[in-house]
C-alpha atoms as a PDB file:
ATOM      1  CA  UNK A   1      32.488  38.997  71.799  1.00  0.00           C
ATOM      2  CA  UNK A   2      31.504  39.888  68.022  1.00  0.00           C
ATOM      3  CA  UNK A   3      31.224  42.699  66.309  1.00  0.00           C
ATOM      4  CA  UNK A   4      28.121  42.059  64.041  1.00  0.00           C
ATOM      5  CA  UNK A   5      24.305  42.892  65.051  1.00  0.00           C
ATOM      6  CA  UNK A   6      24.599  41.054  68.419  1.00  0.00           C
ATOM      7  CA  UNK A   7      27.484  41.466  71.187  1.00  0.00           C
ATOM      8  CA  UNK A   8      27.847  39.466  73.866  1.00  0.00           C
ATOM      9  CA  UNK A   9      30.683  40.298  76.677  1.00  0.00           C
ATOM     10  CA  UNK A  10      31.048  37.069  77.951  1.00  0.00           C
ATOM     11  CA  UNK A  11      29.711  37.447  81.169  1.00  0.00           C
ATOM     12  CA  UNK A  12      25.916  38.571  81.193  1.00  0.00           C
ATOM     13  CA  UNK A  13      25.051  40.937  78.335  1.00  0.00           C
ATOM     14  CA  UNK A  14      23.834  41.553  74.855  1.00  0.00           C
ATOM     15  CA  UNK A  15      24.369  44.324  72.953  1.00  0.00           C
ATOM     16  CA  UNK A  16      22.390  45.438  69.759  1.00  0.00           C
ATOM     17  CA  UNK A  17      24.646  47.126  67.959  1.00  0.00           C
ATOM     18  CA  UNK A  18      21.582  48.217  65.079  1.00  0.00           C
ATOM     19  CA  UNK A  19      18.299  48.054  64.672  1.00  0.00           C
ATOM     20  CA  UNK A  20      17.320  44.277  64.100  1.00  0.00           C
ATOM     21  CA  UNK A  21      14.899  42.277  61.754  1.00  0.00           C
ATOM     22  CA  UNK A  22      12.128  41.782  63.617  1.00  0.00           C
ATOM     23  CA  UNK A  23      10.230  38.251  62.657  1.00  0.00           C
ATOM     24  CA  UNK A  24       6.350  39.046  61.511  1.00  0.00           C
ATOM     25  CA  UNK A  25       4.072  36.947  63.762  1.00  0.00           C
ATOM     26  CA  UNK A  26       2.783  34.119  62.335  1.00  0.00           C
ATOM     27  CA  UNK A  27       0.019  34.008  59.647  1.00  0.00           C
ATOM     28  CA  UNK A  28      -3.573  32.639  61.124  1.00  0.00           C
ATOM     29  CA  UNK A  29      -3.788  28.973  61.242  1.00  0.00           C
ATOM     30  CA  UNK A  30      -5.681  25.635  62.947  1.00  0.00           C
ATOM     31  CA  UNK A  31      -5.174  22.336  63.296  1.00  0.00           C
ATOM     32  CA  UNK A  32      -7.963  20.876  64.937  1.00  0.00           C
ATOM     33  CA  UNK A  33      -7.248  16.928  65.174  1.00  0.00           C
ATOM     34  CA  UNK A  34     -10.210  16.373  67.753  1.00  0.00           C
ATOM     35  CA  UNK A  35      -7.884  15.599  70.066  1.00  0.00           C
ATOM     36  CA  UNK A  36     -10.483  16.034  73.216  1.00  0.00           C
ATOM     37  CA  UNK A  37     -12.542  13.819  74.959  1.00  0.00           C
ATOM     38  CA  UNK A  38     -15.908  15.329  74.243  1.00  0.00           C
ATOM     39  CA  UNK A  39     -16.910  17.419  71.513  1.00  0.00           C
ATOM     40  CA  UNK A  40     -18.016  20.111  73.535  1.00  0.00           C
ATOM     41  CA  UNK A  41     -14.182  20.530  74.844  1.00  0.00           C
ATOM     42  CA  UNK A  42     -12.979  22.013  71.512  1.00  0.00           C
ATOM     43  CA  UNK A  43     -13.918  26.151  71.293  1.00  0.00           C
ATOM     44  CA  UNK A  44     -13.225  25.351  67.233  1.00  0.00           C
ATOM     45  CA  UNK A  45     -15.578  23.349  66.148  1.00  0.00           C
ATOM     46  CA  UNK A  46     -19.378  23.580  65.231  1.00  0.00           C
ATOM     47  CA  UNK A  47     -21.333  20.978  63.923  1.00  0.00           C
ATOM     48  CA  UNK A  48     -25.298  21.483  62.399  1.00  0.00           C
ATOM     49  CA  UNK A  49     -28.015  19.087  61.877  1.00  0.00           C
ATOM     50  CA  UNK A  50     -30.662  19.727  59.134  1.00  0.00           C
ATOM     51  CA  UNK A  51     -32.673  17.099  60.329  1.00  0.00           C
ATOM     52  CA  UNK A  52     -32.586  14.662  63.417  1.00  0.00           C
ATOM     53  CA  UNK A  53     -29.245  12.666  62.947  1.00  0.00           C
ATOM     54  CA  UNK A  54     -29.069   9.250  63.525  1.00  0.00           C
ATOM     55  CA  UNK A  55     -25.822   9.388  65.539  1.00  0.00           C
ATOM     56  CA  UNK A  56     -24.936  12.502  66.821  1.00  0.00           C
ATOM     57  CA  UNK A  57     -21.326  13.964  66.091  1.00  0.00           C
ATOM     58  CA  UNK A  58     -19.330  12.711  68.902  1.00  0.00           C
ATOM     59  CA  UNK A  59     -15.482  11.970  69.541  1.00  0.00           C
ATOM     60  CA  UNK A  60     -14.901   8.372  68.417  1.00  0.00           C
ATOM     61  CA  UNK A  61     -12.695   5.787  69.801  1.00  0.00           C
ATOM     62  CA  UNK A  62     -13.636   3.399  67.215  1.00  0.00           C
ATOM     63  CA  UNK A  63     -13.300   5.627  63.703  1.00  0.00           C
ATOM     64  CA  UNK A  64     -10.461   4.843  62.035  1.00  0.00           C
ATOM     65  CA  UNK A  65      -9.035   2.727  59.453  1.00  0.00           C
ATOM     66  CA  UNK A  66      -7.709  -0.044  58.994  1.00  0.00           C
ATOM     67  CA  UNK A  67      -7.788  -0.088  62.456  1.00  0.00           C
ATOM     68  CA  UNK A  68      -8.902   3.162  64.808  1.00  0.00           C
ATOM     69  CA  UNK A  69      -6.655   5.857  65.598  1.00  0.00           C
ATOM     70  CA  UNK A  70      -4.047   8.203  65.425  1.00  0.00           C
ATOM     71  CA  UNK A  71      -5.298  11.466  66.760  1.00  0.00           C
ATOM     72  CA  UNK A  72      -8.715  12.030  67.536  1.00  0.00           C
ATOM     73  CA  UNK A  73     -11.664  11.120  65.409  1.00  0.00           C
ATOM     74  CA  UNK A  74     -15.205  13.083  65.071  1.00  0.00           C
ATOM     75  CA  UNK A  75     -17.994  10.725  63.737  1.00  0.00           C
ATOM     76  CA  UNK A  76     -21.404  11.380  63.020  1.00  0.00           C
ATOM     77  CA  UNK A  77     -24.529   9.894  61.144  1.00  0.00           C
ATOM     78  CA  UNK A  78     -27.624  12.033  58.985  1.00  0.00           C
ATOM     79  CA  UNK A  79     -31.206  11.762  59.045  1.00  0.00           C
ATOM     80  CA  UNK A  80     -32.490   9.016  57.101  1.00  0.00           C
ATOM     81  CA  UNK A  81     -34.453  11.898  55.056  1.00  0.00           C
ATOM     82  CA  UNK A  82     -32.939  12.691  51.231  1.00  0.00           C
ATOM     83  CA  UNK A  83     -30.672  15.840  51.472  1.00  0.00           C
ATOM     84  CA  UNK A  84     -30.810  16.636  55.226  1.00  0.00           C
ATOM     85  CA  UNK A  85     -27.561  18.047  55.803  1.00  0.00           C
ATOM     86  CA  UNK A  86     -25.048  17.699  58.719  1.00  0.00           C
ATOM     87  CA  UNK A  87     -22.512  20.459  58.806  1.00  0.00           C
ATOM     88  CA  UNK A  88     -18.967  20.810  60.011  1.00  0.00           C
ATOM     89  CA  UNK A  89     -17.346  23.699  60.377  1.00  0.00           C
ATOM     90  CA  UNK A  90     -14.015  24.719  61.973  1.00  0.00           C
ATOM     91  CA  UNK A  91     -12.777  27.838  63.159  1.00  0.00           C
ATOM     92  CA  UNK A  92     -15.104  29.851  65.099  1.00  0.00           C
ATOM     93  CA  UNK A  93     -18.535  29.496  66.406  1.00  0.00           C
ATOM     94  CA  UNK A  94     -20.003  33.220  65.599  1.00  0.00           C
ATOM     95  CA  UNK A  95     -22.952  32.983  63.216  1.00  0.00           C
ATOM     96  CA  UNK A  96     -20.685  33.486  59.734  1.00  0.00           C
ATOM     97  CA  UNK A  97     -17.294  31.673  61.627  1.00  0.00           C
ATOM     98  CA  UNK A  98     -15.125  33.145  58.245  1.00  0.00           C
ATOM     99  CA  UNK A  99     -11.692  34.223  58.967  1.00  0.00           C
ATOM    100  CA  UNK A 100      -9.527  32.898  56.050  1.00  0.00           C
ATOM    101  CA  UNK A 101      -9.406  35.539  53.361  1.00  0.00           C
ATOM    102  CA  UNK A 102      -7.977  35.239  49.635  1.00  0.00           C
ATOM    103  CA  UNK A 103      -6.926  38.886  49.155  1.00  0.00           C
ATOM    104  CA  UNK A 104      -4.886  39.036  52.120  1.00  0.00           C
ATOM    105  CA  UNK A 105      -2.185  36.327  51.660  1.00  0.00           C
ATOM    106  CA  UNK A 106       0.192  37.989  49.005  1.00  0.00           C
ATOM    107  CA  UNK A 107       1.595  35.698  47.561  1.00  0.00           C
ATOM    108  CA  UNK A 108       0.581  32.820  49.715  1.00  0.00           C
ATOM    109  CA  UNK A 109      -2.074  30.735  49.749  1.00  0.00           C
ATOM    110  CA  UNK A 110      -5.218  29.642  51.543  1.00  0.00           C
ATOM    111  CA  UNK A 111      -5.186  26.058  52.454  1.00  0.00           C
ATOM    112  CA  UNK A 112      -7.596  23.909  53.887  1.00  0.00           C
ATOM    113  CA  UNK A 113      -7.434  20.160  53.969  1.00  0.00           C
ATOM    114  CA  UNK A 114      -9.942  17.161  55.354  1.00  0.00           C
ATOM    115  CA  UNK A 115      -8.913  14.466  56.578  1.00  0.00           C
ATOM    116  CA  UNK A 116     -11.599  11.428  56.402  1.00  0.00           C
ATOM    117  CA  UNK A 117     -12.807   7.957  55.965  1.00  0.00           C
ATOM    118  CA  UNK A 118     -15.892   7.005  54.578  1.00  0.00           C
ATOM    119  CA  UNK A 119     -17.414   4.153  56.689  1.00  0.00           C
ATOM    120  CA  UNK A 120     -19.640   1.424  54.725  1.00  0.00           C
ATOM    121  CA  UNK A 121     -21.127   1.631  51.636  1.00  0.00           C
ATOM    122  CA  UNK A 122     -20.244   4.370  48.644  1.00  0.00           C
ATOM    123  CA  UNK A 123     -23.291   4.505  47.626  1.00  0.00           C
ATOM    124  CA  UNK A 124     -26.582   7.216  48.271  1.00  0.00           C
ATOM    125  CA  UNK A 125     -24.597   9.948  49.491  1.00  0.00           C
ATOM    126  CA  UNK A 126     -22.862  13.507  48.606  1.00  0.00           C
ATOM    127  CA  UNK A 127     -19.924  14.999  50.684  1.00  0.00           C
ATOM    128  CA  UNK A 128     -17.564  18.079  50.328  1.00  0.00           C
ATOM    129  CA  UNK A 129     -15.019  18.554  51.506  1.00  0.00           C
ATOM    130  CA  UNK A 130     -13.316  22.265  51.341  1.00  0.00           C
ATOM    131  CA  UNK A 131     -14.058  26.284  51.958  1.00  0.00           C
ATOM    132  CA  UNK A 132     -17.211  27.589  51.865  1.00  0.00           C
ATOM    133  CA  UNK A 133     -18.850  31.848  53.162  1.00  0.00           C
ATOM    134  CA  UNK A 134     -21.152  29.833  55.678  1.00  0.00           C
ATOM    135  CA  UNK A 135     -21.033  27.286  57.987  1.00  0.00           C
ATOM    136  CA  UNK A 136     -24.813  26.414  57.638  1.00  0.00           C
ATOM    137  CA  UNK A 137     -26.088  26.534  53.887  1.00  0.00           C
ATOM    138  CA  UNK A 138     -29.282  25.743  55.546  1.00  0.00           C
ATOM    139  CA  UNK A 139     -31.934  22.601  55.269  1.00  0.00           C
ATOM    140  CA  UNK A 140     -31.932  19.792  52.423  1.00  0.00           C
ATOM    141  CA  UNK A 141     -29.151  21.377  50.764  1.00  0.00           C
ATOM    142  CA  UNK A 142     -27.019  18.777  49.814  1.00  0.00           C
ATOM    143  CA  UNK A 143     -24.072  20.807  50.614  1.00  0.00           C
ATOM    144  CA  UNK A 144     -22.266  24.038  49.841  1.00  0.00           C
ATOM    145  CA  UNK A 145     -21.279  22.593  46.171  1.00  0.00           C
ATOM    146  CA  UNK A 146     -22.780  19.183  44.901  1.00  0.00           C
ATOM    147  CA  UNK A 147     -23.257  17.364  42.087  1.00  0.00           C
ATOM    148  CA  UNK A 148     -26.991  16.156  41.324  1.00  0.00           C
ATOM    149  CA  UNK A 149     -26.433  14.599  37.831  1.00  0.00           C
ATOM    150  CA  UNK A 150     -23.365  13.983  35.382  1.00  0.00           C
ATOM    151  CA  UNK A 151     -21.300  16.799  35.683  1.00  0.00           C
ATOM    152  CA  UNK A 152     -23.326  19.481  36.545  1.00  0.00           C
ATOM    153  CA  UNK A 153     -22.783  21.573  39.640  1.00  0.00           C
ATOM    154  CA  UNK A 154     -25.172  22.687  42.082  1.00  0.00           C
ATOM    155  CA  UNK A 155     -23.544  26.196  44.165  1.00  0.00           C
ATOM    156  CA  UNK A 156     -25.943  26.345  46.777  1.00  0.00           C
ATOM    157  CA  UNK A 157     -22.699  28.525  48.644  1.00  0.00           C
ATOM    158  CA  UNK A 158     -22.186  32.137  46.831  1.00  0.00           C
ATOM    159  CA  UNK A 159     -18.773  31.932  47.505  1.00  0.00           C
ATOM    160  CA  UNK A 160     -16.697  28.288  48.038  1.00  0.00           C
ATOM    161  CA  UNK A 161     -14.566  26.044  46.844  1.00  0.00           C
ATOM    162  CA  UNK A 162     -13.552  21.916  47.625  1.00  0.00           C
ATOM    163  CA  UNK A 163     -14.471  18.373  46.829  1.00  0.00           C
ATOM    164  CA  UNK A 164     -17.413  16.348  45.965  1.00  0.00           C
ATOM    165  CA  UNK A 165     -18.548  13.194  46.491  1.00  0.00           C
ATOM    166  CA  UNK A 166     -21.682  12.045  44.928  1.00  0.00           C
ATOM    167  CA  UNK A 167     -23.560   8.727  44.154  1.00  0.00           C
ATOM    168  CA  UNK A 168     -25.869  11.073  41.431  1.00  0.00           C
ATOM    169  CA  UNK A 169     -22.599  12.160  39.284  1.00  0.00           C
ATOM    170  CA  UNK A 170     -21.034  10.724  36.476  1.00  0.00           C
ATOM    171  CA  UNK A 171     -18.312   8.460  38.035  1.00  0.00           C
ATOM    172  CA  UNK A 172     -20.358   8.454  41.229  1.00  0.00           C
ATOM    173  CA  UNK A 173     -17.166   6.855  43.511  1.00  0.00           C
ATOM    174  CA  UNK A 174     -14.662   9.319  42.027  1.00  0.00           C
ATOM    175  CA  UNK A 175     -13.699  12.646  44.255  1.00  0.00           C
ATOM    176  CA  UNK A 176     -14.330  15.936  42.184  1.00  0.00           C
ATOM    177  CA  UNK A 177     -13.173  19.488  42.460  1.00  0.00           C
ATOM    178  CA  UNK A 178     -15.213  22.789  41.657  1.00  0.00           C
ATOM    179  CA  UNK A 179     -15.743  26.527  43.087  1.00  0.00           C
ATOM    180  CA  UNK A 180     -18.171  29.100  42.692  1.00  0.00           C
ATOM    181  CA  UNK A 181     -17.459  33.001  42.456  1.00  0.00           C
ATOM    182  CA  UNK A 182     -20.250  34.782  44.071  1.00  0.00           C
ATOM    183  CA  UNK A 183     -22.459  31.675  42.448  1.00  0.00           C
ATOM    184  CA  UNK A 184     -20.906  31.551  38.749  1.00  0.00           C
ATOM    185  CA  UNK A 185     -19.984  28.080  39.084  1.00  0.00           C
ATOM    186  CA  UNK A 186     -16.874  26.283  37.657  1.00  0.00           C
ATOM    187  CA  UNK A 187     -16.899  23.354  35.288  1.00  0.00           C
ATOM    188  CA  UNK A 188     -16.345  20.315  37.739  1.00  0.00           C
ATOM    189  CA  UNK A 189     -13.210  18.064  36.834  1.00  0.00           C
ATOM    190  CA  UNK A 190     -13.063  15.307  34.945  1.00  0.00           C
ATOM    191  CA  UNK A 191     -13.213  11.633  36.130  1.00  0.00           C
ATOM    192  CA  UNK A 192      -9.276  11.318  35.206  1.00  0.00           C
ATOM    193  CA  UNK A 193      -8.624  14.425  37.780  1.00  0.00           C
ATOM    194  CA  UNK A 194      -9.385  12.887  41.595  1.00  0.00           C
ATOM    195  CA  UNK A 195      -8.927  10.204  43.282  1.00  0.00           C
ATOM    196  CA  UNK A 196     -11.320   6.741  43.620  1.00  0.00           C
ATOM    197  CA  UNK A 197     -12.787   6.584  46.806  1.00  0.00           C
ATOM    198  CA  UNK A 198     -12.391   2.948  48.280  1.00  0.00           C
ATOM    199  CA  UNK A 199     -15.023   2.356  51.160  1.00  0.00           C
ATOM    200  CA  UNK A 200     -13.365   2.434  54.731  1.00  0.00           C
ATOM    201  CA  UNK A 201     -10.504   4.233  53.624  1.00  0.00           C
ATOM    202  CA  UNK A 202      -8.317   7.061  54.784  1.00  0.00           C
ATOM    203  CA  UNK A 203      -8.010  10.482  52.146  1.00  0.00           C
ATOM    204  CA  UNK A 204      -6.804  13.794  52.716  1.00  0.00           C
ATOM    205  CA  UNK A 205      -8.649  16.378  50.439  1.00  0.00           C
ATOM    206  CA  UNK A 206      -6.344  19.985  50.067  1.00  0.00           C
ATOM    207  CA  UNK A 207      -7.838  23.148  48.352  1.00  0.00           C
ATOM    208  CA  UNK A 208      -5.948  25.875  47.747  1.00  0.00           C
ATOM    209  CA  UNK A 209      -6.538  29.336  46.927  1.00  0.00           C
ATOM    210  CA  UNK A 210      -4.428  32.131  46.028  1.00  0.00           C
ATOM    211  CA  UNK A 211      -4.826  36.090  46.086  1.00  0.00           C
ATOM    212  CA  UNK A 212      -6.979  36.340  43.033  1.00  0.00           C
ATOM    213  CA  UNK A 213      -9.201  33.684  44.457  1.00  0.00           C
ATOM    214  CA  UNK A 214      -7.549  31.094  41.689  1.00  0.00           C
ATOM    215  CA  UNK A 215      -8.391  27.611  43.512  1.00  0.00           C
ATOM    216  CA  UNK A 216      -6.271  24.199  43.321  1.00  0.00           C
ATOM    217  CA  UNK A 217      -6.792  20.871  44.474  1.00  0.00           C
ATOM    218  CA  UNK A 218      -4.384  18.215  45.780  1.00  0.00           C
ATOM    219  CA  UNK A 219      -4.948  15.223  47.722  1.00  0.00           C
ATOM    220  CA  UNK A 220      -3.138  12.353  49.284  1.00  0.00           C
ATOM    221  CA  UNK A 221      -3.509   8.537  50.194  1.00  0.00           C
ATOM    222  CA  UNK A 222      -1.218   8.329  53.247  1.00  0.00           C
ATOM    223  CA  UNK A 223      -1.846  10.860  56.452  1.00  0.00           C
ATOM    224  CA  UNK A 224       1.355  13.120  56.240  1.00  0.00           C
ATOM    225  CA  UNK A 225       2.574  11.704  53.224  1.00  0.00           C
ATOM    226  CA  UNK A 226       3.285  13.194  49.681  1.00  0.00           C
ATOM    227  CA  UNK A 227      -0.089  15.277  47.795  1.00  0.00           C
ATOM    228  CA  UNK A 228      -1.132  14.670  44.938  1.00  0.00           C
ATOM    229  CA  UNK A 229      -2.158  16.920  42.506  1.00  0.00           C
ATOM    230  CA  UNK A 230      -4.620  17.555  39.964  1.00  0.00           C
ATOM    231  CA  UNK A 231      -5.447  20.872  38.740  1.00  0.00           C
ATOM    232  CA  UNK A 232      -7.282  24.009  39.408  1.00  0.00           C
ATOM    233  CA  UNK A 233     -10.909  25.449  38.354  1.00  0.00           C
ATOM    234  CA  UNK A 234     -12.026  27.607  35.255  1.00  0.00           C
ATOM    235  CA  UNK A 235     -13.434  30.118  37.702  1.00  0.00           C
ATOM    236  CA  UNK A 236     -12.137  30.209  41.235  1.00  0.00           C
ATOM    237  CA  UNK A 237     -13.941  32.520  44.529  1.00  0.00           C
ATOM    238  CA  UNK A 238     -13.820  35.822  45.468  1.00  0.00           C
ATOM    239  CA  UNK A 239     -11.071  36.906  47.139  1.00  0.00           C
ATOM    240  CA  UNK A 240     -12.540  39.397  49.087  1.00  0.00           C
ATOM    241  CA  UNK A 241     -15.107  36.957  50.784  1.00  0.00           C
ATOM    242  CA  UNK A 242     -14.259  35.244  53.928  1.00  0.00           C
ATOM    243  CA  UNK A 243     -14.234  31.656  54.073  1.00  0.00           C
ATOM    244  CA  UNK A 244     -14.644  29.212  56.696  1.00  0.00           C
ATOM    245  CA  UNK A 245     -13.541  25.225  56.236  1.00  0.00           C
ATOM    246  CA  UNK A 246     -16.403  23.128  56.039  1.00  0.00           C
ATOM    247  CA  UNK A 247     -17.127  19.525  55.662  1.00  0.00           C
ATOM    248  CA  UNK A 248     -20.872  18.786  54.546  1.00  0.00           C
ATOM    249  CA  UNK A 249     -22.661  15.255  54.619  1.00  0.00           C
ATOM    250  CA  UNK A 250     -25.740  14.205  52.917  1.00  0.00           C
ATOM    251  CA  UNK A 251     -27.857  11.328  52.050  1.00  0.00           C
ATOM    252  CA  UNK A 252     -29.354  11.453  48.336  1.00  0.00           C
ATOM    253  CA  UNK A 253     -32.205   9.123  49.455  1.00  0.00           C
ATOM    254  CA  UNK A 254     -33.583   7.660  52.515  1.00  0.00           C
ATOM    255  CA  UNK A 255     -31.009   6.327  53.867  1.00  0.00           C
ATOM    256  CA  UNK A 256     -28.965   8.249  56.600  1.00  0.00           C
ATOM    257  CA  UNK A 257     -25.271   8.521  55.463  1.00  0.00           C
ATOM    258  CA  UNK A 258     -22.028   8.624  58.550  1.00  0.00           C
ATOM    259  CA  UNK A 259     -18.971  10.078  58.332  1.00  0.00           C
ATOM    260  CA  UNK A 260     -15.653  10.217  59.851  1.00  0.00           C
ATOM    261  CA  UNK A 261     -13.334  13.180  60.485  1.00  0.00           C
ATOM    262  CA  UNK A 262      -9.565  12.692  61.115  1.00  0.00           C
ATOM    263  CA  UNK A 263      -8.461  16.349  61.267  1.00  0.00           C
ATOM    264  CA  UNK A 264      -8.989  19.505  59.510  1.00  0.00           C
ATOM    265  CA  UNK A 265      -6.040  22.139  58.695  1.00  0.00           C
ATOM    266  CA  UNK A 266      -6.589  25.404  57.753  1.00  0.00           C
ATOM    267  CA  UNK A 267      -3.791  28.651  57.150  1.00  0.00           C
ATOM    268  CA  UNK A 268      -3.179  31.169  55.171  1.00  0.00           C
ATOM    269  CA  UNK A 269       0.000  32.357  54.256  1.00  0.00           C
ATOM    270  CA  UNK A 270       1.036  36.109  54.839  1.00  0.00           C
ATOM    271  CA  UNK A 271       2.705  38.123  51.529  1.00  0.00           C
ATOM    272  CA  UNK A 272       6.451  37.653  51.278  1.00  0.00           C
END
């Protein structure tokens, strides 16, 4: 029955009558929601220490807000030392655990977004949030990108790009965006251009990078609701580098700093 690409006869058969479309297979992507009992049950996810934390990463029942829950949780606590580091990465667990790559989406993007809370206090601590070329920047780092003073920007990464939180910057409780192109930092945005952070509250933090390595930043209040966005950077990565989604957490004295993980989503698009 038919007489276009596909026959059927009605009883058992299918007949191509030309060559067909076929679909491309789909473009690389992750969604790790910690949605395992123990850490160690997820092959995606690596986590480094700096120092000696003060609560291990671990699978939480009890991270959350306002209440704990939906989909699994990953919390953790730092050392109580200033700028010992503890590192989350997703996607991999060989020493560089890079796979997303700028100049190979056509006219797609990378994306990566964070899903967090940040438990307690907003003060005496840096976070990003975002892309980075290494999973483990190394000790007392503060993070792949931070923000020691005003606006200035500290690219301890060569190549990465995401969101900062720091109690040292200008508009310490305000999330801000920058990148770094082989370490030729970006200006970071302005206070108007990110979100407040409100202690014990959900965010979800999006970069986004296109084929010339152009990054832009979106976030938004509500898990699977609408993003927001805000703008992109002056100078954006290299879109030649791979890049790995990373989460980085920091105190910026002596007092250890936790942290709670929701999910992490990563893709990149293939050319259309």
């Amino acid at each position: 029955m038919g007489s276009g690409a596909l026959q059927y006869d009605g009883v058992r058969t299918v007949t191509a009558n030309w060559a067909l479309r076929q679909a491309a297979p789909p473009p690389p992507f992750l969604m790790e929601d910690f949605l395992v009992d123990v850490l160690a049950d997820t092959p995606y996810v690596s986590v480094a220490a700096s120092g000696i934390p003060t609560g291990a990463a671990a699978i939480s029942a009890t991270a959350g807000d306002p209440v704990p829950g939906y989909g699994g949780w990953l919390a953790g606590a730092t050392d109580d030392v200033d700028a010992e580091i503890d590192e989350i990465a997703v996607g991999g667990l060989a020493a560089t655990a890079s796979w997303l790559r700028a100049s190979q989406v056509g006219k797609g993007f990378i994306v990566c977004e964070w899903g967090i809370s940040v438990p307690g206090a907003l003060t005496t601590r840096q976070y990003f949030a975002g892309l980075s070329d290494d999973p483990t920047e190394g000790t007392t780092t503060n993070g792949a990108l931070n923000i020691q003073t005003a606006y200035t920007l500290v690219d301890v990464a060569d190549d990465a790009a995401g969101w900062i939180f720091s109690s040292l910057a200008t508009a310490p409780t305000v999330w801000k965006y920058a990148s770094t192109d082989s370490q030729v930092g970006s200006a970071v945005s302005a206070t108007t251009e990110g979100r407040t952070q409100v202690a014990n509250t959900w965010i979800g933090l999006r970069t986004e990078i296109d084929v010339n390595g152009d990054c832009y930043f979106s976030d938004r209040s509500v898990r699977g609701g609408n993003v927001t966005f805000y703008g992109k950077t002056d100078v954006g990565t290299s879109p030649d580098v791979l890049l790995v989604p990373l989460f980085t957490a920091a105190p910026t004295t002596t007092a250890a700093v936790s942290w709670e993980l929701d999910y992490c989503f990563a893709s990149a698009s293939h050319a259309v």
